[in-house]
N, C-alpha and C. Protein backbone atom coordinates (compact mmCIF):
# COMPACT_ATOMS: atom_id res chain seq x y z
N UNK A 1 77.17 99.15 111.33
CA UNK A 1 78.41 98.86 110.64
C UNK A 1 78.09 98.48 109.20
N UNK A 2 78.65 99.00 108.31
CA UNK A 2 78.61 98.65 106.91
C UNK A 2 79.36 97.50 106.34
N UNK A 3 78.54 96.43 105.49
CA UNK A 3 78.72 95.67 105.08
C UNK A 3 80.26 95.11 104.68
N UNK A 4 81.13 96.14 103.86
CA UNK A 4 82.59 96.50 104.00
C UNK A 4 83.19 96.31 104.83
N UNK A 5 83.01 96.63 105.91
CA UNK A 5 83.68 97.14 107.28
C UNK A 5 83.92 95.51 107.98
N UNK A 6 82.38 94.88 107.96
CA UNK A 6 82.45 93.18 108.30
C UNK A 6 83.35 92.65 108.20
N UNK A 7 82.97 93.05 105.90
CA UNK A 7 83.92 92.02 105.87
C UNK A 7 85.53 92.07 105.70
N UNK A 8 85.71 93.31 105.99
CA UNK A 8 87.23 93.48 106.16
C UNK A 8 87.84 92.47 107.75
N UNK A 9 86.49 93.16 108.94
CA UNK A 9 87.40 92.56 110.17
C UNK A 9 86.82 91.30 109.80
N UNK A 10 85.86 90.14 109.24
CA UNK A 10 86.19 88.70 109.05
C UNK A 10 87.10 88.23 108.22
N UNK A 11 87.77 88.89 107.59
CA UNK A 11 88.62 88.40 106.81
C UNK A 11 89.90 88.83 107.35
N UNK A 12 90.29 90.00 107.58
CA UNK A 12 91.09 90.21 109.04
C UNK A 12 91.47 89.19 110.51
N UNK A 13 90.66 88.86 110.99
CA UNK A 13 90.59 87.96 111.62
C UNK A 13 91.05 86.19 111.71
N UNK A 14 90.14 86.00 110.32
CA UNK A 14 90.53 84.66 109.68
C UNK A 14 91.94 84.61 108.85
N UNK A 15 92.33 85.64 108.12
CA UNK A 15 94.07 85.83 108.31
C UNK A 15 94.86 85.72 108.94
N UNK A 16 94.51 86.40 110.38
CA UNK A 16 95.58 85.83 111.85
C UNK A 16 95.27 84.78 112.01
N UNK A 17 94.04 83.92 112.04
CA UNK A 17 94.47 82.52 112.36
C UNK A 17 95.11 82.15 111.32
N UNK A 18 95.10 81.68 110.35
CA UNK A 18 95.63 81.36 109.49
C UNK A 18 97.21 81.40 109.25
N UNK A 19 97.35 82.15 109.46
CA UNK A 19 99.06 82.89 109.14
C UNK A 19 99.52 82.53 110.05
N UNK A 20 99.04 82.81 111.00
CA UNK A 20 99.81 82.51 112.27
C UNK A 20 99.88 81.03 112.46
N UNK A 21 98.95 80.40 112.36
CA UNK A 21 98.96 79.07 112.70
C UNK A 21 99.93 78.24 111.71
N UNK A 22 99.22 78.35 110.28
CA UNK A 22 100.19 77.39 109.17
C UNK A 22 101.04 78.34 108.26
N UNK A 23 101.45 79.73 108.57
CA UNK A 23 102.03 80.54 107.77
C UNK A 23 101.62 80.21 106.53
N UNK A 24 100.10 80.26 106.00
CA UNK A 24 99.63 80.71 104.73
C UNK A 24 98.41 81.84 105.20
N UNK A 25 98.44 82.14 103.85
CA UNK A 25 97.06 82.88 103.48
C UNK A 25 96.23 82.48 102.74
N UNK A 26 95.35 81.57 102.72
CA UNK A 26 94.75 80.39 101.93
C UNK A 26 93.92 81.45 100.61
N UNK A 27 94.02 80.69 99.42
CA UNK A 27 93.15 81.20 97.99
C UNK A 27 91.77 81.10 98.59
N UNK A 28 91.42 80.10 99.20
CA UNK A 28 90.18 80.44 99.55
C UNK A 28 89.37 81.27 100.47
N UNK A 29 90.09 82.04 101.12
CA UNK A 29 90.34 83.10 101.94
C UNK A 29 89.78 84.25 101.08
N UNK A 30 91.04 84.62 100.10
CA UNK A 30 91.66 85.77 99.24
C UNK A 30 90.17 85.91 98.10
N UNK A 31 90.67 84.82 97.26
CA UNK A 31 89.61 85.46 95.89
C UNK A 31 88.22 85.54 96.13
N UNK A 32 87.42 85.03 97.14
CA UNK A 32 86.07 85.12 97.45
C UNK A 32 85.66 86.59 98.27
N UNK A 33 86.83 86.83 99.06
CA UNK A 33 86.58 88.06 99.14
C UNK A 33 87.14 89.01 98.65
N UNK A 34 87.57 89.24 97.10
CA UNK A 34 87.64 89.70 96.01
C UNK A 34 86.71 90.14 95.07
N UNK A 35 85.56 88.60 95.47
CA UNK A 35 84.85 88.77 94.35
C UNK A 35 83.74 89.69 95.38
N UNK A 36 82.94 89.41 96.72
CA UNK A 36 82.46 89.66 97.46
C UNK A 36 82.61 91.00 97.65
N UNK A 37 83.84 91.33 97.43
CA UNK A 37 83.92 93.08 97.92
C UNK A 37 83.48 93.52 96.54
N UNK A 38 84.08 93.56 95.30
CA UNK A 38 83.19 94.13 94.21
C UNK A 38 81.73 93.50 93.97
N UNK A 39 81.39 92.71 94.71
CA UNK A 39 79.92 91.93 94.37
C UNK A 39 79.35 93.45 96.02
N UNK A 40 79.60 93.45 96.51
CA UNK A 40 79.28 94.75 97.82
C UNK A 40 78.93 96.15 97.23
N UNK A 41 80.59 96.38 96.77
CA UNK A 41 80.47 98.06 95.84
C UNK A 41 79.03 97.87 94.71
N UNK A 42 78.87 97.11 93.80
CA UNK A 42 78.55 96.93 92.58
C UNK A 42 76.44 96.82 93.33
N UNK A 43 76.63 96.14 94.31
CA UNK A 43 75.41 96.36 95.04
C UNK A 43 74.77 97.70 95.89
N UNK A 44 75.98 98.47 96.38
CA UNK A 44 75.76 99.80 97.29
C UNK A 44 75.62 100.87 96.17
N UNK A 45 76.56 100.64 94.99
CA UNK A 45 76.70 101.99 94.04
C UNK A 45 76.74 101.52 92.84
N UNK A 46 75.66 100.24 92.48
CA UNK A 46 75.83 100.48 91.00
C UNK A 46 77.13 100.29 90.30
N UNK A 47 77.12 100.55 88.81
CA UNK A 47 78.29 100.71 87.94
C UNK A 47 79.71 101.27 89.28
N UNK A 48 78.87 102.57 89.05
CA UNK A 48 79.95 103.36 89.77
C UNK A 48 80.71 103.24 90.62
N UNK A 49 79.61 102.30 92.22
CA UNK A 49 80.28 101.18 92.84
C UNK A 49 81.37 99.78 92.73
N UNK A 50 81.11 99.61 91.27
CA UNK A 50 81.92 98.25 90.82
C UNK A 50 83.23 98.73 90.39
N UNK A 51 83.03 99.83 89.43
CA UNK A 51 84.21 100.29 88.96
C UNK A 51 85.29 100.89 90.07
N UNK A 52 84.41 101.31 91.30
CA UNK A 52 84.96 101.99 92.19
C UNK A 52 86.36 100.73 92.84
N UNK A 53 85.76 99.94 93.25
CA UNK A 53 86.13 98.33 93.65
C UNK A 53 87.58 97.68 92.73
N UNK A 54 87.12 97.76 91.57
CA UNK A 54 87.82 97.30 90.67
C UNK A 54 89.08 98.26 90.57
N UNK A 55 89.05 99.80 91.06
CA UNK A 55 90.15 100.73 91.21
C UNK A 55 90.85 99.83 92.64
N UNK A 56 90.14 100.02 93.36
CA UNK A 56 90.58 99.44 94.74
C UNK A 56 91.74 98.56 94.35
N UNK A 57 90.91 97.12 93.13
CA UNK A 57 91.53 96.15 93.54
C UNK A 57 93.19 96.50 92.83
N UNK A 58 92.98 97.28 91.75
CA UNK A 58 94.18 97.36 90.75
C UNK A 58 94.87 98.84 91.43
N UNK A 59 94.66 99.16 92.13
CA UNK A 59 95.64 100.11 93.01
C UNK A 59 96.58 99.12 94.01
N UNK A 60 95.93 98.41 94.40
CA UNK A 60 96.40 97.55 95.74
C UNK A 60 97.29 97.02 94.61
N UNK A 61 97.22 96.18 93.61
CA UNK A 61 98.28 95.44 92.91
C UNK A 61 98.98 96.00 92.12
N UNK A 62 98.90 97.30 91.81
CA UNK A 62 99.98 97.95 91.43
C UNK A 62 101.32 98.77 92.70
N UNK A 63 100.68 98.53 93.33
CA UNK A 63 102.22 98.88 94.54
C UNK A 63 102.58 97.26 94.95
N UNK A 64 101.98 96.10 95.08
CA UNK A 64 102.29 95.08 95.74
C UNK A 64 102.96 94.09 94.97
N UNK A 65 102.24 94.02 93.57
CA UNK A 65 103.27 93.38 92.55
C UNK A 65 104.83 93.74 92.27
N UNK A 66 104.90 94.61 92.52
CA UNK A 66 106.71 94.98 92.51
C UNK A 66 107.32 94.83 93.69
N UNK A 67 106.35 94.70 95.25
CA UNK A 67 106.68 94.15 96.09
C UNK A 67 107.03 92.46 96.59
N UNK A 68 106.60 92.12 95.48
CA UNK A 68 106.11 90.60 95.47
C UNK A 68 107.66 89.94 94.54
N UNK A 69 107.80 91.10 93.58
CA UNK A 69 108.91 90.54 92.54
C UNK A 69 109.99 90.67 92.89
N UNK A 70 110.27 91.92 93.59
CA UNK A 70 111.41 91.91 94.49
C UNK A 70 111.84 90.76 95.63
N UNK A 71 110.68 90.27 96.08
CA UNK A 71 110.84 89.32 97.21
C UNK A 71 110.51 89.83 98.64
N UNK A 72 109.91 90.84 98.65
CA UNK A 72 109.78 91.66 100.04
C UNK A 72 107.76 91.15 100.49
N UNK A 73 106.87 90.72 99.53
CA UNK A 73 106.40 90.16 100.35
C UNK A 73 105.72 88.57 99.46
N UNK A 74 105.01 88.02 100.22
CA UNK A 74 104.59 86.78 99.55
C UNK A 74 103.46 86.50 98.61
N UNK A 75 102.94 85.71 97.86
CA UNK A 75 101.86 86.04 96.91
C UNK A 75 100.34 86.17 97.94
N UNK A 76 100.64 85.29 98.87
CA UNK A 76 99.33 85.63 100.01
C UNK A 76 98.96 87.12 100.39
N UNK A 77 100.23 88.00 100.88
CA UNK A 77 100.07 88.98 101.00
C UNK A 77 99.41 90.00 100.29
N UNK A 78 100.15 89.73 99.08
CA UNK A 78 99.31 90.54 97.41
C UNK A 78 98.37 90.47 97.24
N UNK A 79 97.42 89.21 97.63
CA UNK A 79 96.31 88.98 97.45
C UNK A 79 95.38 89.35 98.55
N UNK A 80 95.78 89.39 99.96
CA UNK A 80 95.13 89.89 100.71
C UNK A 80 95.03 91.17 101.09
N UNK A 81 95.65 92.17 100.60
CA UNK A 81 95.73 93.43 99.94
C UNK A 81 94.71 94.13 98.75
N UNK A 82 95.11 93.36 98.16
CA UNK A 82 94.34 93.20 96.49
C UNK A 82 92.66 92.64 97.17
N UNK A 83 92.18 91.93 98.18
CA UNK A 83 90.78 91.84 98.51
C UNK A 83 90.77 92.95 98.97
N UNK A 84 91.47 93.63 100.53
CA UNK A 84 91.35 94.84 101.05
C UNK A 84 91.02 95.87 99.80
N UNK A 85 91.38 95.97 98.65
CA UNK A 85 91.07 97.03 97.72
C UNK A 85 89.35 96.81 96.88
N UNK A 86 89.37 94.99 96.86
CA UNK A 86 88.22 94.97 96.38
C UNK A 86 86.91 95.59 97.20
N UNK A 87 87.56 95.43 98.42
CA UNK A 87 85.94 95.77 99.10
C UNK A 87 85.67 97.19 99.77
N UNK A 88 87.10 97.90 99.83
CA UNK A 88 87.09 99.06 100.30
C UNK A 88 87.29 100.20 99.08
N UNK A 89 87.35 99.50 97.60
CA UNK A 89 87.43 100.65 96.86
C UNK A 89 88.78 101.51 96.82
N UNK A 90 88.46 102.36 95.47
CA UNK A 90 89.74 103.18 95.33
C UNK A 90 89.65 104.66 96.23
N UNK A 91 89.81 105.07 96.87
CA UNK A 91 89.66 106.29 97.18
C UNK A 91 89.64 107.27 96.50
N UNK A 92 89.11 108.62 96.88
CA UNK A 92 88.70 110.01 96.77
C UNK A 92 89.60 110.84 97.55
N UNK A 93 90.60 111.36 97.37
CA UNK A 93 91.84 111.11 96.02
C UNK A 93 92.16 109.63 96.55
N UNK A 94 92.80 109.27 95.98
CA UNK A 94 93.47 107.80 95.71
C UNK A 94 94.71 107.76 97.10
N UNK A 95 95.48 108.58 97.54
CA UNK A 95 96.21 108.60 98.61
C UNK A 95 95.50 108.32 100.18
N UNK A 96 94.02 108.50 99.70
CA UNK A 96 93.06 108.01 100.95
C UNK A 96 92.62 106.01 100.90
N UNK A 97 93.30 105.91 99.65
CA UNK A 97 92.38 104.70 99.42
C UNK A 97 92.57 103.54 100.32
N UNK A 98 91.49 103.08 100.94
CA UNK A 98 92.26 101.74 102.61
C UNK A 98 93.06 100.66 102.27
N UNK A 99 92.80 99.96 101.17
CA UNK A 99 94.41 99.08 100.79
C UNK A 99 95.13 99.65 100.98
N UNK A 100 95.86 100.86 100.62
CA UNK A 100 97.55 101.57 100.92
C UNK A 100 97.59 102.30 102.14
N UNK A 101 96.98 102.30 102.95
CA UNK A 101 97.22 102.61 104.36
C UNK A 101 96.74 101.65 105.10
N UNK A 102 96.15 100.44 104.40
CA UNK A 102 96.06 99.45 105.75
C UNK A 102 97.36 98.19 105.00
N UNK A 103 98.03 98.74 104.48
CA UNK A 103 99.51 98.08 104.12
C UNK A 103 100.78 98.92 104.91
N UNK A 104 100.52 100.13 104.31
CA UNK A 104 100.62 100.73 105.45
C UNK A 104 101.25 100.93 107.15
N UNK A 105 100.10 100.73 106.98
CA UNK A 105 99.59 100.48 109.00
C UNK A 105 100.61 99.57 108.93
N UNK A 106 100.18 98.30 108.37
CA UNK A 106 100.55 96.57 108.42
C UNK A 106 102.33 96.83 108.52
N UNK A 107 102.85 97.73 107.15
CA UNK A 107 104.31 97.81 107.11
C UNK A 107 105.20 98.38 108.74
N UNK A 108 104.50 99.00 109.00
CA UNK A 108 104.75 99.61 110.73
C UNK A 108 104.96 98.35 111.70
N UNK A 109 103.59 98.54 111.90
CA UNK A 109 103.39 96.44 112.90
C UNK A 109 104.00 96.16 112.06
N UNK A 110 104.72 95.32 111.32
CA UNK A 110 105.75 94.14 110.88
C UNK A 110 106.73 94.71 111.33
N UNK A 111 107.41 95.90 110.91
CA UNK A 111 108.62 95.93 111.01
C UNK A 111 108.78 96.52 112.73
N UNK A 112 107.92 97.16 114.09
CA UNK A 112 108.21 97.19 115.20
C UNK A 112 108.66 95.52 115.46
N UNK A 113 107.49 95.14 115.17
CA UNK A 113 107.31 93.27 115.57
C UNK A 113 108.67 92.73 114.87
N UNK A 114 109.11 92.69 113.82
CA UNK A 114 110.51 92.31 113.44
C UNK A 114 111.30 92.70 114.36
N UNK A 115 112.01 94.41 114.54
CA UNK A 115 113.06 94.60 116.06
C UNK A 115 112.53 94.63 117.11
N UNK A 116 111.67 94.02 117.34
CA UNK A 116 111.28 93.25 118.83
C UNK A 116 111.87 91.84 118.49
N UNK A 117 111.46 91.37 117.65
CA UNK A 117 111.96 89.93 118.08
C UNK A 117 113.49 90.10 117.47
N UNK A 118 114.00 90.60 116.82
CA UNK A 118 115.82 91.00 116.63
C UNK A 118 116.39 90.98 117.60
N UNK A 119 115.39 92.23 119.03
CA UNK A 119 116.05 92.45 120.06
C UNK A 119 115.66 91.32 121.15
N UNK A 120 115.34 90.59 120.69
CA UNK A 120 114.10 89.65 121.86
C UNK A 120 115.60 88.54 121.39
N UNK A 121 115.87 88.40 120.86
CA UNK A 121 116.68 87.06 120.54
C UNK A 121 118.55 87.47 120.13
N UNK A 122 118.62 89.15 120.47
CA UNK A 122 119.97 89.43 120.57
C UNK A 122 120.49 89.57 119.49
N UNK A 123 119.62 89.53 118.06
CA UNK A 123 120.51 89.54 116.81
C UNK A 123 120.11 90.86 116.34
N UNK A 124 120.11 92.12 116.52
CA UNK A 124 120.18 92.90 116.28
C UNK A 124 121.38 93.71 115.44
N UNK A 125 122.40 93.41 116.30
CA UNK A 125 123.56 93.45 115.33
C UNK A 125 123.98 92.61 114.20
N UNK A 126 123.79 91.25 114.32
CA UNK A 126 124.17 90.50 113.24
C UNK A 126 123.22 90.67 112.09
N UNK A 127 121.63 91.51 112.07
CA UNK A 127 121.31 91.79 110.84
C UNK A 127 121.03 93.45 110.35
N UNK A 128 121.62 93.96 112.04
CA UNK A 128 122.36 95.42 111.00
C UNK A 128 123.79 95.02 110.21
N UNK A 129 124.91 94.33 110.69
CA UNK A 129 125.82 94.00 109.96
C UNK A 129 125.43 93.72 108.40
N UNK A 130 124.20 92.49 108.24
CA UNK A 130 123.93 91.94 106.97
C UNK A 130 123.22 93.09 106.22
N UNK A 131 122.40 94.09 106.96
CA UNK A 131 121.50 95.21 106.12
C UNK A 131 122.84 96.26 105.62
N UNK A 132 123.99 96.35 106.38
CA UNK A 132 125.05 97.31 105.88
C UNK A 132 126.04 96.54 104.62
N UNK A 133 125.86 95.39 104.77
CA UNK A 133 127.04 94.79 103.32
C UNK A 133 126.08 94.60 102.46
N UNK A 134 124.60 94.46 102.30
CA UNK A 134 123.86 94.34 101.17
C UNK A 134 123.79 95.33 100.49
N UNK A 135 123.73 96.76 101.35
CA UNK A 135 123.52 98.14 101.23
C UNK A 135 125.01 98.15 100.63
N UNK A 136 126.08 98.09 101.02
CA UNK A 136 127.07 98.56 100.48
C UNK A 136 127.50 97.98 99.42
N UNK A 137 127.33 96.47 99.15
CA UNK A 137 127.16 96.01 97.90
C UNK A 137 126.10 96.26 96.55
N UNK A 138 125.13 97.06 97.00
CA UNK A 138 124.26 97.97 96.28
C UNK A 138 124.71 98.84 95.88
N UNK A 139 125.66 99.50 96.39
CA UNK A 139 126.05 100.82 96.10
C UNK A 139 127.06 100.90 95.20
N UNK A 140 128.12 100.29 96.01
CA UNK A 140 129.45 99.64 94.81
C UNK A 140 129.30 98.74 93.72
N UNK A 141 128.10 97.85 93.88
CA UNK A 141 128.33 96.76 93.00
C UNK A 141 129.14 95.30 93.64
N UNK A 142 128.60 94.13 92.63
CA UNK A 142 129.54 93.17 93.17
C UNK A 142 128.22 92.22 93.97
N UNK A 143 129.16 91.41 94.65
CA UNK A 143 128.00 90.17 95.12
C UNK A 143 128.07 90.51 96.70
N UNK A 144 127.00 91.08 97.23
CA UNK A 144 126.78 91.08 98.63
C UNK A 144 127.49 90.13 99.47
N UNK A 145 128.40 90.60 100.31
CA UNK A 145 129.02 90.16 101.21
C UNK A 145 128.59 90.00 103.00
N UNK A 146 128.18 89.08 103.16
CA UNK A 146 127.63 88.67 104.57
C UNK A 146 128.46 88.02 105.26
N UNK A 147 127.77 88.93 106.84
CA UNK A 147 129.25 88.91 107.72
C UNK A 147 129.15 86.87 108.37
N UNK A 148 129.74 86.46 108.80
CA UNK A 148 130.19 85.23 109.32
C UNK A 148 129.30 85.17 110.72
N UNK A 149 128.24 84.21 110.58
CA UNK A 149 127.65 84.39 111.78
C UNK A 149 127.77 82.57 112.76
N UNK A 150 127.42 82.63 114.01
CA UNK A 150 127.51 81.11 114.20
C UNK A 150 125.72 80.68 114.24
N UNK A 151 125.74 79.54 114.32
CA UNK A 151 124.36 78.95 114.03
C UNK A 151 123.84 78.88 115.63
N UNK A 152 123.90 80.11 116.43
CA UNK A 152 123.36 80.30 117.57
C UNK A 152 121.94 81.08 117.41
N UNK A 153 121.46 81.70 118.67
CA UNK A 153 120.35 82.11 118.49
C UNK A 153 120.07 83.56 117.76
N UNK A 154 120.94 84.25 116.83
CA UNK A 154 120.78 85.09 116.01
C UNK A 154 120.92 84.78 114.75
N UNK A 155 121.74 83.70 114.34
CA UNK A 155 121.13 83.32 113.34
C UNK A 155 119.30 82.18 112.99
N UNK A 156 118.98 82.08 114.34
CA UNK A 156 117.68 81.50 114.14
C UNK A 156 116.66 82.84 113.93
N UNK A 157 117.00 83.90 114.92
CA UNK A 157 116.06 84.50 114.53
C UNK A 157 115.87 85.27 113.01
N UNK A 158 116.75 85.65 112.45
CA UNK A 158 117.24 85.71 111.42
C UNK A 158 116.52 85.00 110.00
N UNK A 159 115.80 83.70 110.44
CA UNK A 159 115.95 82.76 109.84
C UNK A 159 114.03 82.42 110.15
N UNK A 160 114.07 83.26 111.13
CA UNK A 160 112.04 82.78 111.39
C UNK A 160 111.29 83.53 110.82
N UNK A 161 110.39 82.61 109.66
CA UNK A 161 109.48 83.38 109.11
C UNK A 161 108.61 84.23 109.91
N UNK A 162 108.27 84.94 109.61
CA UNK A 162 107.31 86.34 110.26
C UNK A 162 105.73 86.02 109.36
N UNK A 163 104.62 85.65 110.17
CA UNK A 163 103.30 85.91 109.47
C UNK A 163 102.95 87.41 109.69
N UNK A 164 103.44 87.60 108.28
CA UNK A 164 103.06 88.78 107.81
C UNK A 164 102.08 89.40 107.45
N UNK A 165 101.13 88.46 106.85
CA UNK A 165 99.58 88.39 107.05
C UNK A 165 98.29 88.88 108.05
N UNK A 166 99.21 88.67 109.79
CA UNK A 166 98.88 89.24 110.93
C UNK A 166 99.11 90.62 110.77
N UNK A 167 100.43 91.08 110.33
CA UNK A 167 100.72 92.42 110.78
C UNK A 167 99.44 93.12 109.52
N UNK A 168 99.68 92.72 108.45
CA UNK A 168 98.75 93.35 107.50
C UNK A 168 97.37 93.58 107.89
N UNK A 169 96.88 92.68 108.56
CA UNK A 169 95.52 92.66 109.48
C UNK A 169 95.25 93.61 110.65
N UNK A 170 96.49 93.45 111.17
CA UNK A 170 96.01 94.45 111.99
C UNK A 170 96.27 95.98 111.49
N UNK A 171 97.51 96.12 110.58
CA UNK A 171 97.50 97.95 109.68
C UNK A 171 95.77 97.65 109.18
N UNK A 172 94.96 96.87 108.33
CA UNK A 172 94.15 96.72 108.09
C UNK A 172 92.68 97.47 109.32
N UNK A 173 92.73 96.97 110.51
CA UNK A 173 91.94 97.05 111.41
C UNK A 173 92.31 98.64 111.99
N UNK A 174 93.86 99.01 111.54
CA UNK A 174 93.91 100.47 112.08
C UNK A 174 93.15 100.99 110.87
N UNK A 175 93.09 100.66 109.74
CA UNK A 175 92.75 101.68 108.73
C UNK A 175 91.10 101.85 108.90
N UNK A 176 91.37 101.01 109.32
CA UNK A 176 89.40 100.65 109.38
C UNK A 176 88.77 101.75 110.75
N UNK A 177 89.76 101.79 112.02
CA UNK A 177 89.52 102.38 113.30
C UNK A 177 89.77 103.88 112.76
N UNK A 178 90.30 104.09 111.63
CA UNK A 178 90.93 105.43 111.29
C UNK A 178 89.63 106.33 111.13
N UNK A 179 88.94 105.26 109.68
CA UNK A 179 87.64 105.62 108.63
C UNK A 179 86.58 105.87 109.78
N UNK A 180 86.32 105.13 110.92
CA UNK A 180 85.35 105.38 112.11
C UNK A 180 85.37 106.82 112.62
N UNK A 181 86.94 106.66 113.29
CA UNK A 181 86.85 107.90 114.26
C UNK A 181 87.17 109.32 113.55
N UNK A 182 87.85 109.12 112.17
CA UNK A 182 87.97 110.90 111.19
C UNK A 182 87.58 110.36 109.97
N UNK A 183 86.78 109.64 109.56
CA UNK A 183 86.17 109.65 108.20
C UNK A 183 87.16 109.41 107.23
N UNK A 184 88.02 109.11 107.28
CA UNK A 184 88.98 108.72 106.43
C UNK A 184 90.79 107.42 107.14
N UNK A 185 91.11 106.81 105.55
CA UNK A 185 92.23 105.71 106.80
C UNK A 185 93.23 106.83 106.88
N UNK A 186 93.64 107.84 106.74
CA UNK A 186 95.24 109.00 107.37
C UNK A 186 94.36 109.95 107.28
N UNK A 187 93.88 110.72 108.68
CA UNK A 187 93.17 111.58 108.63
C UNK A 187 94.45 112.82 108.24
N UNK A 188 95.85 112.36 108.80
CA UNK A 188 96.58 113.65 108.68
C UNK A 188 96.66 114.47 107.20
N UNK A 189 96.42 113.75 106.70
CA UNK A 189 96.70 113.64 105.02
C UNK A 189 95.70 114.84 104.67
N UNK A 190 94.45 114.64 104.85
CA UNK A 190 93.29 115.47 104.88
C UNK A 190 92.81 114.50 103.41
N UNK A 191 91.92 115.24 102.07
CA UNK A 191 90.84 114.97 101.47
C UNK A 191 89.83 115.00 101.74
């Protein structure tokens, strides 16, 4: 197993506890293996290796920072993304590169795991209702209108943070199972 590969599933790993347990993604987690994954490339390949890394890392934060500003994910996330790029590099083409398919992956797991627990707790409808007046207040304009809910068990679920961090870990661990078994994280894709 290559050095990369480690330290993706230890840092993978130590994310689900983490997230899961205190819903963070600790800095001290994130930037060490930031620096560690381009301190890896910069050791396996030289220049070419570092720079490679340094694509990684600024690919990963150029799709996640506008994810982050919007509000769709948290600064933990960005950053644990943004390591996934430091240590796995930019890809050959860049649509192969394992940050954006092990976000990816991650965006899949979150959102099954979200309508599981929607449907696990019966609010399924009360946040298709809220996804159709935000949407339609998008469209028309005006201040989003949300439907009237009671403070029963759909508005709790509604209301429970999701460690999102987990799901990213594990799109992470598919991207990684991808690169094993077809040499690349979306073999469908080809490159």
């Amino acid at each position: 197993m290559a050095l990369a590969d480690a330290l993706i599933i230890a840092l993978s790993l130590t994310t689900m506890v983490t997230d899961s347990r205190w819903r963070r993604i600790p800095n001290w987690l994130t930037f060490p293996a930031m620096g560690l994954g381009l301190f890896i490339n910069a050791l396996e390949g030289g220049w070419d290796g570092l720079w490679r890394g340094i694509g990684g890392l600024f690919l990963a934060l150029s799709f996640t920072i506008p994810l982050f500003a919007l509000g769709f994910v948290k600064a933990g996330d960005v950053k644990l993304i943004a390591a996934f790029g430091s240590i796995k590099g930019i890809g050959a083409p860049p649509t192969q590169s394992f940050a954006l398919w092990a976000f990816l992956y991650g965006a899949l797991v979150g959102g099954l795991w979200a309508l599981a627990t929607l449907v696990q707790a019966r609010s399924l409808g009360v946040a298709w209702a809220r996804m159709r007046g935000m949407l339609t207040s998008f469209v028309v304009g005006g201040t989003p209108r949300m439907p009237a809910v009671s403070e029963g068990n759909e508005e709790n679920a509604l209301r429970q943070p999701m460690p999102y961090g987990v799901a990213l870990s594990l799109g992470a661990l598919m991207a990684l199972a991808c690169e094993w078994f077809w040499g690349q994280p979306f073999p469908l894709l080809g490159g």
